[in-house]
N, C-alpha and C. Protein backbone atom coordinates (compact mmCIF):
# COMPACT_ATOMS: atom_id res chain seq x y z
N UNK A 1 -228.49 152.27 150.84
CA UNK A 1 -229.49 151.67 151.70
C UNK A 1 -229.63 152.56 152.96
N UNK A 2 -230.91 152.71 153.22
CA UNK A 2 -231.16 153.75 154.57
C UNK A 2 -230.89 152.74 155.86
N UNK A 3 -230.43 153.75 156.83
CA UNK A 3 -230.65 153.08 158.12
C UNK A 3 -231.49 152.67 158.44
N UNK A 4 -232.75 153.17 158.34
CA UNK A 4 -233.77 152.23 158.69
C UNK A 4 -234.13 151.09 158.07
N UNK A 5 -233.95 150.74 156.70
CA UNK A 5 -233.77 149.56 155.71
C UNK A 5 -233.01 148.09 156.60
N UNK A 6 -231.51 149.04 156.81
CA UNK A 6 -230.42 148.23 157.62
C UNK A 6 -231.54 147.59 158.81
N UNK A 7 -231.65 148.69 159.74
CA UNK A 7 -232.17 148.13 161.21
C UNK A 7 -233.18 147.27 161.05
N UNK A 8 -234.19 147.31 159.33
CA UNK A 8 -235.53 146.30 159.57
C UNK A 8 -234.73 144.80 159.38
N UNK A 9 -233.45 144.49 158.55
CA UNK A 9 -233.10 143.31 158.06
C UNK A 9 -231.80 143.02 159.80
N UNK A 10 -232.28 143.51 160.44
CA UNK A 10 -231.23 142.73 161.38
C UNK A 10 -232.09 141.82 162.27
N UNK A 11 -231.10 140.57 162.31
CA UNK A 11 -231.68 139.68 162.78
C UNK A 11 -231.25 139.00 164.20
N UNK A 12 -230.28 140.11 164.98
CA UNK A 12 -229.41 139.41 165.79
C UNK A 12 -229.03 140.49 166.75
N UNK A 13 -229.23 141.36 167.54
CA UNK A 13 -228.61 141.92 168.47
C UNK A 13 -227.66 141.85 169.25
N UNK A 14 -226.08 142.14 169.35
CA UNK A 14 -225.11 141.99 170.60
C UNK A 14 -225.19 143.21 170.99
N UNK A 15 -224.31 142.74 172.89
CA UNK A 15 -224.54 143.58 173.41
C UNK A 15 -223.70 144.19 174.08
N UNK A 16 -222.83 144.51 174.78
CA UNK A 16 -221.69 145.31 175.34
C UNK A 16 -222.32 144.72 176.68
N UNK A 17 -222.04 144.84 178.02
CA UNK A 17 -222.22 144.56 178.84
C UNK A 17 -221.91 146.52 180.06
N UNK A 18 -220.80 146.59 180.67
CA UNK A 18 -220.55 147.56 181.31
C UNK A 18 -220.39 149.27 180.23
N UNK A 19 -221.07 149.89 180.81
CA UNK A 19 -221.10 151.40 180.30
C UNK A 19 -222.77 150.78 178.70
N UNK A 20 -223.33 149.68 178.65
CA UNK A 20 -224.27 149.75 177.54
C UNK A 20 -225.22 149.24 178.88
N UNK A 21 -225.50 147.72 179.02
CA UNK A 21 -226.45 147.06 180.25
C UNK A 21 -226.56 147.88 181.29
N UNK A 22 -225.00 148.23 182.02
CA UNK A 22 -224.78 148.58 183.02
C UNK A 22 -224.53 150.30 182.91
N UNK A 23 -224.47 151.05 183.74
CA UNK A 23 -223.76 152.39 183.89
C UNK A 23 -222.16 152.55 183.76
N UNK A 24 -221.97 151.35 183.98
CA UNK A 24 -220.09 151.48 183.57
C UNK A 24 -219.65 151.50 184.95
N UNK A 25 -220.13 151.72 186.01
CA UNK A 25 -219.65 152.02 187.23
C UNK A 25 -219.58 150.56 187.86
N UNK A 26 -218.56 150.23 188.43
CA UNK A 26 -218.11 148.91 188.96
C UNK A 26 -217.79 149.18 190.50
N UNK A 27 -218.81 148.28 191.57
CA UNK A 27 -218.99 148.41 192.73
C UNK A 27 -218.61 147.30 193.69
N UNK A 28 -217.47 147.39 194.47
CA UNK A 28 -217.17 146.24 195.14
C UNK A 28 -217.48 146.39 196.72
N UNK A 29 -217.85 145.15 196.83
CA UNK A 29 -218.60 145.33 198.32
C UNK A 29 -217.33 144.54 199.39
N UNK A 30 -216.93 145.04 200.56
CA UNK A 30 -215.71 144.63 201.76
C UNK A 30 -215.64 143.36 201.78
N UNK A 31 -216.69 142.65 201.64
CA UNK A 31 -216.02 141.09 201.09
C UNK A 31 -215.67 140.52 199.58
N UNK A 32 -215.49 141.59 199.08
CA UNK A 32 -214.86 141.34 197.18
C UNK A 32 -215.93 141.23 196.51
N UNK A 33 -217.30 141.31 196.71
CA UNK A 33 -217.94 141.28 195.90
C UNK A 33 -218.61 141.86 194.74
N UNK A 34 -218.57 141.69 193.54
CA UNK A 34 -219.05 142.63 192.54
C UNK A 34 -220.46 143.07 192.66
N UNK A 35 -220.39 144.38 192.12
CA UNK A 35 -222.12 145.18 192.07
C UNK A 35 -222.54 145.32 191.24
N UNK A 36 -223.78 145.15 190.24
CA UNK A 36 -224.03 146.02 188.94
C UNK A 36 -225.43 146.51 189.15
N UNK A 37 -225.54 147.66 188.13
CA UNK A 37 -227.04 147.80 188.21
C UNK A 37 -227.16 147.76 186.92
N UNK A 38 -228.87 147.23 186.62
CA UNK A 38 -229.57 147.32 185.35
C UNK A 38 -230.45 147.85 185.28
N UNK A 39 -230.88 148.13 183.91
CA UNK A 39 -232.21 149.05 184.03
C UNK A 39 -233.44 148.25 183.44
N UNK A 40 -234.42 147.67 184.37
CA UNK A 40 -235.45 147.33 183.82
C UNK A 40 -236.16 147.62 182.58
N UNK A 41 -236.28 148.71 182.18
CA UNK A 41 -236.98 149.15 181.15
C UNK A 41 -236.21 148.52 179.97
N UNK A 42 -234.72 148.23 180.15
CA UNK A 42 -233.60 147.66 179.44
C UNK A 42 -234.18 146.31 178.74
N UNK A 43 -234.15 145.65 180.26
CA UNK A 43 -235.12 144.19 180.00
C UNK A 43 -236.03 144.23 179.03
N UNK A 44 -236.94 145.00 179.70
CA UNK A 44 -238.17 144.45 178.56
C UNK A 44 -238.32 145.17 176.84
N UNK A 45 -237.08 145.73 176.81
CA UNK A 45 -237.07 146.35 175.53
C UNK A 45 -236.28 145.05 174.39
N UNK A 46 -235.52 144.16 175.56
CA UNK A 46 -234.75 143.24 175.20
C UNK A 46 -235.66 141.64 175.06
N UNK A 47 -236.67 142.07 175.89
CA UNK A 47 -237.79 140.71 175.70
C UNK A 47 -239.16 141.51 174.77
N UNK A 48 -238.60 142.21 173.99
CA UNK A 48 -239.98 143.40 172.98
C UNK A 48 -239.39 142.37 172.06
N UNK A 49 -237.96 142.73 171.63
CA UNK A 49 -237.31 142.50 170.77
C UNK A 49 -236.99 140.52 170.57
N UNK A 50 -237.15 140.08 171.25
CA UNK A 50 -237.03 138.34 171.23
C UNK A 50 -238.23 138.53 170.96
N UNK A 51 -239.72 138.46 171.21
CA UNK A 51 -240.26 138.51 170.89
C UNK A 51 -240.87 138.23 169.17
N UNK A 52 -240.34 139.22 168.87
CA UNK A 52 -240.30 139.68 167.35
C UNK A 52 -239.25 138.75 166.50
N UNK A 53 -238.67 137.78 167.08
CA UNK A 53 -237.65 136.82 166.52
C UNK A 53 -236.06 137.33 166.61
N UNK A 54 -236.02 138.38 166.96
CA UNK A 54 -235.00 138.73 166.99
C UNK A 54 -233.92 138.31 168.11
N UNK A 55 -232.87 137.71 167.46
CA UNK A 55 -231.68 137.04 168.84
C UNK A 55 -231.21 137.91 169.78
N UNK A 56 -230.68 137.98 170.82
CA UNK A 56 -230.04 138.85 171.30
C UNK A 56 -228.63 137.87 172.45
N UNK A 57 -227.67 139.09 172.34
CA UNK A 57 -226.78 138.20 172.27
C UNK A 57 -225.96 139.35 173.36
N UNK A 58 -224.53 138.58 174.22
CA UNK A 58 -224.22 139.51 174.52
C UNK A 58 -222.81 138.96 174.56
N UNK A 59 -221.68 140.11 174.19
CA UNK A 59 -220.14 139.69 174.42
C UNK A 59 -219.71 140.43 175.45
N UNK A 60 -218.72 140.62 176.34
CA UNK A 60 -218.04 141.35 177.28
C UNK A 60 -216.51 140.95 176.96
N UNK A 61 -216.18 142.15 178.05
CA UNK A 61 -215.05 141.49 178.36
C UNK A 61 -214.19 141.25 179.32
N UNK A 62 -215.54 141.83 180.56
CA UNK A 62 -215.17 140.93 181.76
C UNK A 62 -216.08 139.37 182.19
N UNK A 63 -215.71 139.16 183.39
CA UNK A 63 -216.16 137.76 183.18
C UNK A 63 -217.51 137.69 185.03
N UNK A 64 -218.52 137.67 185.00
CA UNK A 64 -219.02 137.86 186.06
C UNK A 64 -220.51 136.80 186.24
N UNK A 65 -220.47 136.57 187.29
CA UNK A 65 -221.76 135.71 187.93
C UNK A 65 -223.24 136.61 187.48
N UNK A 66 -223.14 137.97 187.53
CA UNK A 66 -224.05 138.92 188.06
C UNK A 66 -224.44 138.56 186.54
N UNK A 67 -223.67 139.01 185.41
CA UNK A 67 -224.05 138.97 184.20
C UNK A 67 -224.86 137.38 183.91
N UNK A 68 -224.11 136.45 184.03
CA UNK A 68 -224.80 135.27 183.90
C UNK A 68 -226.46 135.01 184.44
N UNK A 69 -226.67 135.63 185.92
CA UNK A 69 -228.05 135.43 185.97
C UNK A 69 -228.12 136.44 185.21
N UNK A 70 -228.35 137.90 184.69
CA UNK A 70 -229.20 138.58 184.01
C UNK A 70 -229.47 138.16 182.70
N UNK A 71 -228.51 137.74 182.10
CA UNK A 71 -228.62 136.68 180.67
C UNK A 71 -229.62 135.87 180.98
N UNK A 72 -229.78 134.85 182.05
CA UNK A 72 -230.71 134.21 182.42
C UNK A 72 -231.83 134.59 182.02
N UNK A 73 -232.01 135.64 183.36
CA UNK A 73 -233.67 135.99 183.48
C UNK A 73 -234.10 136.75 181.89
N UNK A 74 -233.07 136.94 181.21
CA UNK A 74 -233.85 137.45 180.08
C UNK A 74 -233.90 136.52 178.74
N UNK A 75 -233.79 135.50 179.32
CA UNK A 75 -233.24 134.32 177.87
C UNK A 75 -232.63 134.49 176.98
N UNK A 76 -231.31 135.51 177.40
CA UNK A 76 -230.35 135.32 176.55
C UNK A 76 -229.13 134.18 176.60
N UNK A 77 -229.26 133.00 175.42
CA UNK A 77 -229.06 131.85 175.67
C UNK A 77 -227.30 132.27 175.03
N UNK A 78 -226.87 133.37 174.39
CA UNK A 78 -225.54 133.53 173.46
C UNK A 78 -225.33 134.55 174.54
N UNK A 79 -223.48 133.62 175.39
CA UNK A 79 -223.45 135.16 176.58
C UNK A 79 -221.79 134.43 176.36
N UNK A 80 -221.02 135.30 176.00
CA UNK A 80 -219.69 135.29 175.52
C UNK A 80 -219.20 136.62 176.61
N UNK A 81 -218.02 136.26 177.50
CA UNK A 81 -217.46 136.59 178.51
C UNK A 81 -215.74 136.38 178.74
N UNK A 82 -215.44 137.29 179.09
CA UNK A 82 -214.06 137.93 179.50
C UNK A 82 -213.21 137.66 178.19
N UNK A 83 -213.95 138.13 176.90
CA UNK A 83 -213.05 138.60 175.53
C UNK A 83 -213.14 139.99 175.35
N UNK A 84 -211.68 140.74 175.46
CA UNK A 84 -211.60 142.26 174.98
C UNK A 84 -211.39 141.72 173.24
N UNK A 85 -211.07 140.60 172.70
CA UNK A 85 -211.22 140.82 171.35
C UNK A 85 -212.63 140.30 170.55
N UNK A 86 -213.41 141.66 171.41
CA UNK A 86 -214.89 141.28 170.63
C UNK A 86 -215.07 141.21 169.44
N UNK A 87 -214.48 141.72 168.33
CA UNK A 87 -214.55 141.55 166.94
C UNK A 87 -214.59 140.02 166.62
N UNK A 88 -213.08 139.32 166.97
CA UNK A 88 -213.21 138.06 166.95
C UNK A 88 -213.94 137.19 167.09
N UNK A 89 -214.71 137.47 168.71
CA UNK A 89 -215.63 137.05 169.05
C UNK A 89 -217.12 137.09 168.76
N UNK A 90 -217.31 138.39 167.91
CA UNK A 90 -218.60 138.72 167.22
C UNK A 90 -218.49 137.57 166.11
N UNK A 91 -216.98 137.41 165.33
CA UNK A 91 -217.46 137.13 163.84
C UNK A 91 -217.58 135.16 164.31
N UNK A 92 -216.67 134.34 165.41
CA UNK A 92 -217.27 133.28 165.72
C UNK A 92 -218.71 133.20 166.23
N UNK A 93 -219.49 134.02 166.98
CA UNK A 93 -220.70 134.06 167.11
C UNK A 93 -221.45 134.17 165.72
N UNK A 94 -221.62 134.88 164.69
CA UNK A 94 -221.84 135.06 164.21
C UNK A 94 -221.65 133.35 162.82
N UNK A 95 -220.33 133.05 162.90
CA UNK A 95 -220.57 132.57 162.02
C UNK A 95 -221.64 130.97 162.83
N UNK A 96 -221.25 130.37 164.18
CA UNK A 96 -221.92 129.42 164.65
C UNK A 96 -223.11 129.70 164.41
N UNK A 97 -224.16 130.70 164.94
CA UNK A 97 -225.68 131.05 164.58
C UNK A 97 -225.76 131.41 163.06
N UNK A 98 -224.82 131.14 161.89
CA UNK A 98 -225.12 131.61 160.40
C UNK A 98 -226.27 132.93 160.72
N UNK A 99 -225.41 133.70 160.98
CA UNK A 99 -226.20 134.82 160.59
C UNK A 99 -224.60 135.79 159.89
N UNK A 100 -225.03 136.66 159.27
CA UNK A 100 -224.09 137.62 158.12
C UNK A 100 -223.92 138.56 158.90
N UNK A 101 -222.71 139.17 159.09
CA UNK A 101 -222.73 140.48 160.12
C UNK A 101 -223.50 141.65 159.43
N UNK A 102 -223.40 141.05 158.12
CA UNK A 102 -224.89 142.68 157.86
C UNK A 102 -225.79 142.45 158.50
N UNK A 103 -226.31 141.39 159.29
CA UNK A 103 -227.74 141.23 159.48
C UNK A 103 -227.63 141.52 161.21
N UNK A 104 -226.59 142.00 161.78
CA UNK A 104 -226.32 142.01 163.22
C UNK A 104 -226.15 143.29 163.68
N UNK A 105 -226.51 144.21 164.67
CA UNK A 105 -226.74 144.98 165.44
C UNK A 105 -225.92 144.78 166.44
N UNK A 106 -224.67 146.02 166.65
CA UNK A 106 -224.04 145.72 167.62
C UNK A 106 -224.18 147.11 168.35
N UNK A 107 -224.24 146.92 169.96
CA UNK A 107 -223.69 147.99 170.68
C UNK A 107 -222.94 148.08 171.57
N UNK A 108 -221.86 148.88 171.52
CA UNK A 108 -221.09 148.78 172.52
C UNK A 108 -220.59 150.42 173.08
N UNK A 109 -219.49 150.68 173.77
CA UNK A 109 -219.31 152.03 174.13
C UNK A 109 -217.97 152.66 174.10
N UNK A 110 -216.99 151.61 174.21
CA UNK A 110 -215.83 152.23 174.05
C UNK A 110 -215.09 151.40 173.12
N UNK A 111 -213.59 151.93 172.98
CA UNK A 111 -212.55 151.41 171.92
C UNK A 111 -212.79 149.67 171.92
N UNK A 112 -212.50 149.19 173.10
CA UNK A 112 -212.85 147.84 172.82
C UNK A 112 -213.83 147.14 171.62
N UNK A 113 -214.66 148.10 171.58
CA UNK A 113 -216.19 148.05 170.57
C UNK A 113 -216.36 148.24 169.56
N UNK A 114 -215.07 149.30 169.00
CA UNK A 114 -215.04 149.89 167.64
C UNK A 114 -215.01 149.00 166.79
N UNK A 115 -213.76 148.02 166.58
CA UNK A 115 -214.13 146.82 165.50
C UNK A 115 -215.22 146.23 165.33
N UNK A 116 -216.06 145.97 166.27
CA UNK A 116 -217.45 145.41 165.90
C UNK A 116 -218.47 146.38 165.43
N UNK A 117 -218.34 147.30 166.14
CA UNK A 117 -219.44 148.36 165.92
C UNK A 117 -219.19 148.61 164.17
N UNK A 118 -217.74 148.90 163.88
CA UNK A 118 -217.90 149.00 162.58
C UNK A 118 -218.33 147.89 161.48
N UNK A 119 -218.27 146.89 162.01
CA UNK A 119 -218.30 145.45 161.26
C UNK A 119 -219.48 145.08 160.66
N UNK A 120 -220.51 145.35 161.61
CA UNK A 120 -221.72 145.13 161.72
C UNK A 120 -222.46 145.79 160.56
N UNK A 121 -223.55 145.66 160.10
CA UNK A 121 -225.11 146.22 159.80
C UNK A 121 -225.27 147.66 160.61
N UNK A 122 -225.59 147.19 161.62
CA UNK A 122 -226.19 148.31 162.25
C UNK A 122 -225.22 148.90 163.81
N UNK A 123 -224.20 149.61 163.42
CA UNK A 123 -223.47 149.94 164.34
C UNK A 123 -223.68 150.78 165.67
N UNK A 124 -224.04 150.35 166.43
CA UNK A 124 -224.46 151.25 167.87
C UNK A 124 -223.75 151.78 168.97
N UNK A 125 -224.03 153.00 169.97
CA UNK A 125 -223.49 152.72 171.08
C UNK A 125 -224.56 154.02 171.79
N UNK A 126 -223.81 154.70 173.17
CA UNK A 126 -224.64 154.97 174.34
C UNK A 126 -224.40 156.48 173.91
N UNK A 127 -224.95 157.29 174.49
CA UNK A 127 -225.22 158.49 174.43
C UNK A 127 -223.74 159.07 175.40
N UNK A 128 -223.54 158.62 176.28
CA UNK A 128 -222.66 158.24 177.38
C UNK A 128 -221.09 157.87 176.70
N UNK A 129 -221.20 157.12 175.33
CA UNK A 129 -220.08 156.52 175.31
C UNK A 129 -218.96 157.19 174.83
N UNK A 130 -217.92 156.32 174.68
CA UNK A 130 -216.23 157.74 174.19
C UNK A 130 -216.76 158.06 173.13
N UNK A 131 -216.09 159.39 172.72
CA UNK A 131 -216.64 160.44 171.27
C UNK A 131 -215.94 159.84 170.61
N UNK A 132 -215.04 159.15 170.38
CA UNK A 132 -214.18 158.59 169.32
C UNK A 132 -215.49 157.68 168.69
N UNK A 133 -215.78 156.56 169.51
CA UNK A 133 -216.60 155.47 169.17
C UNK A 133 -218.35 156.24 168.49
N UNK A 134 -218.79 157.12 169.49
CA UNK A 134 -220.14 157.44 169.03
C UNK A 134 -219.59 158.55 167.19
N UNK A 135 -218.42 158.93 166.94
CA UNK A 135 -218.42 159.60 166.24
C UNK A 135 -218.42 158.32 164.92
N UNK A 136 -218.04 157.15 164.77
CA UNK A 136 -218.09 155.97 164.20
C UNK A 136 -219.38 155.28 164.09
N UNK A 137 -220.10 155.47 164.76
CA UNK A 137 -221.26 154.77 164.95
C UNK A 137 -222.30 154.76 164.09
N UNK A 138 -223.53 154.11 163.68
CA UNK A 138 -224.20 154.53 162.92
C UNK A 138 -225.42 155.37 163.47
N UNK A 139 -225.57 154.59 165.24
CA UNK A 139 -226.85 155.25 165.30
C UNK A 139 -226.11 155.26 167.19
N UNK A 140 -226.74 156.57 167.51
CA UNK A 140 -226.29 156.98 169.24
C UNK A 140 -227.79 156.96 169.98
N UNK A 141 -227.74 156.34 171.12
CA UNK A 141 -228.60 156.50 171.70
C UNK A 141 -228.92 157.80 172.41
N UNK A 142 -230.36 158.34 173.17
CA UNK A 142 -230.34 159.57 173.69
C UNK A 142 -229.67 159.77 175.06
N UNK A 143 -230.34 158.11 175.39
CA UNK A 143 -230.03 158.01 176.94
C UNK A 143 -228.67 157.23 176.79
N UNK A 144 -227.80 157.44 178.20
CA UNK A 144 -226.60 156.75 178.33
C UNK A 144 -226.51 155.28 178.53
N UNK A 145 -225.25 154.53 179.05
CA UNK A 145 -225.37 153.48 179.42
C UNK A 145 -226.23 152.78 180.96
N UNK A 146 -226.73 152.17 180.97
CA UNK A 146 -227.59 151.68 182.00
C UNK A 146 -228.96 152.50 182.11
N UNK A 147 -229.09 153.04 181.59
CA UNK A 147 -230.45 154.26 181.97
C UNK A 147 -230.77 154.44 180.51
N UNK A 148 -231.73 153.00 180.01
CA UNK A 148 -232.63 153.60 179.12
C UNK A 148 -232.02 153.02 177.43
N UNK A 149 -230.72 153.16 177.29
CA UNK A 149 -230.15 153.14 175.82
C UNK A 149 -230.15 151.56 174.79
N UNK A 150 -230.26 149.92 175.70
CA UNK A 150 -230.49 149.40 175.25
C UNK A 150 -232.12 149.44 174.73
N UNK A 151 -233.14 149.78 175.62
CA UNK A 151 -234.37 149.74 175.52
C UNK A 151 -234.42 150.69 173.70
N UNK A 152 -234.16 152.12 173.68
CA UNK A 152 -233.98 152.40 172.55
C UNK A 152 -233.80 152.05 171.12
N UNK A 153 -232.24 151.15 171.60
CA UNK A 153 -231.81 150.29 170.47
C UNK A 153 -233.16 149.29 169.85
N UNK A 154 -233.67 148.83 170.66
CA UNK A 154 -234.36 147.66 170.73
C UNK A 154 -235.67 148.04 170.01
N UNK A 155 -236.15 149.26 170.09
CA UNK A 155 -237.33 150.35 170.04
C UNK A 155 -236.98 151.01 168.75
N UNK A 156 -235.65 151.22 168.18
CA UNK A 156 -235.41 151.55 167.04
C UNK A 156 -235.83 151.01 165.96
N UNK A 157 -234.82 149.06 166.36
CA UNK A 157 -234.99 147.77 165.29
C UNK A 157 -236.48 147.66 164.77
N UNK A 158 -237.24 147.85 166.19
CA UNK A 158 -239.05 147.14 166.09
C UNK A 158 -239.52 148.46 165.14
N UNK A 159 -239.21 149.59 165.51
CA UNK A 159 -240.30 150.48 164.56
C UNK A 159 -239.25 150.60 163.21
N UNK A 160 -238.56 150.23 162.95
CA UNK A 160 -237.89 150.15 161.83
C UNK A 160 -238.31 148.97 160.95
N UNK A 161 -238.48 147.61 161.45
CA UNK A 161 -239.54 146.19 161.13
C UNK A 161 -241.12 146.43 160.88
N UNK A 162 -241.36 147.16 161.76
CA UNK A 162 -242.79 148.06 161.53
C UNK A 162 -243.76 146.92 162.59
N UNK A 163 -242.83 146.62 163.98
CA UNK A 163 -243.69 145.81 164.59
C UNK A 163 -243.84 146.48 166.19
N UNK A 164 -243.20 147.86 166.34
CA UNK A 164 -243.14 148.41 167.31
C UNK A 164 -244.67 148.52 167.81
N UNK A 165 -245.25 149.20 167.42
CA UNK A 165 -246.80 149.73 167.49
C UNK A 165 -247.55 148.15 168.12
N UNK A 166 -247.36 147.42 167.16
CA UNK A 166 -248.32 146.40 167.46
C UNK A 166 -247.66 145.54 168.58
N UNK A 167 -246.78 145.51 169.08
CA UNK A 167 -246.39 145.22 170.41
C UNK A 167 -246.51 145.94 171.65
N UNK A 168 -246.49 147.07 171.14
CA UNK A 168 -247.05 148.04 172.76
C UNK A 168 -248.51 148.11 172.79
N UNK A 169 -249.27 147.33 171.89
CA UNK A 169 -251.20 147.67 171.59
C UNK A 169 -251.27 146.34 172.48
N UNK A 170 -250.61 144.98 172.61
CA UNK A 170 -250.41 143.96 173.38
C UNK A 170 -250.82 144.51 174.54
N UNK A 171 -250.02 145.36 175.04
CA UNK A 171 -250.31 145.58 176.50
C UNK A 171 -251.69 146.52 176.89
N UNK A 172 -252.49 146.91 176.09
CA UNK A 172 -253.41 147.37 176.65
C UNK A 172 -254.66 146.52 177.07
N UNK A 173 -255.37 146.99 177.83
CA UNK A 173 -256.46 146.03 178.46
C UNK A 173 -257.08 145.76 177.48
């Protein structure tokens, strides 16, 4: 079965959170407070993809406020937090939403990630991420983490479904 075969039958996106959402870089401000940045273009590659029916989901394995509103604003309603045993945690997600891990798209970036990444359908990670993990992977993004690589993923699944095109024709006047 081709990769692109794989990527049209997935029905479920997870997501890594720091070094995939984020740049990996963790910023604390003199009163303890955590920093992250995201990349817009991220977003809406992630609301292309709901769109099109597709779930999107996200595990970590730290535990943060910042993440919770961004799950928010993007209606991601599946947001699983402060598990480093994401595998575990993929295959209970997975089995509560009955979806088959062939049918799931995972990305993540480092060792933490490898069990899922391999588990999955459609195994992902960042352009950015450890060579151990991208050398496992099925598919690497161009761009790194936070800059660009979920949007990709997301841009892969749709023109692989064959619904890419007709979602970016949406936006013209």
């Amino acid at each position: 079965m081709s990769l692109e075969s794989i990527a049209a039958a997935v029905r479920m996106l997870v997501l890594d959170v720091d070094g995939v959402l984020s740049n990996g870089l963790l910023y604390y401000g003199n009163s303890g407070e955590e920093i992250k940045t995201f990349n817009i273009a991220d977003g809406l590659g992630i609301k292309l993809l709901q769109s099109a029916g597709v779930e999107v989901a996200i595990i970590t394995g730290r535990s943060s406020r910042i993440v919770e509103r961004r799950a928010a604003e993007l209606g991601i309603e599946e947001l699983v937090q402060g598990r480093e045993d994401k595998l575990v945690a993929l295959r209970a997600l997975a089995d509560d939403k009955s979806v088959s891990l062939a049918e799931i798209a995972y990305m993540g970036d480092d060792l933490p990630d490898l069990g899922a990444i391999q588990a999955v359908g459609l195994g992902m990670t960042v352009a950015d991420g450890d060579s151990y993990v991208r050398e496992h992977a099925d598919w690497v993004s161009q761009a790194g983490g936070g800059q660009g690589a979920v949007r990709e993923a997301c841009e892969y699944i749709l023109q692989a479904r064959g619904e890419l095109n007709s979602l970016r024709e949406a936006y013209h006047a």
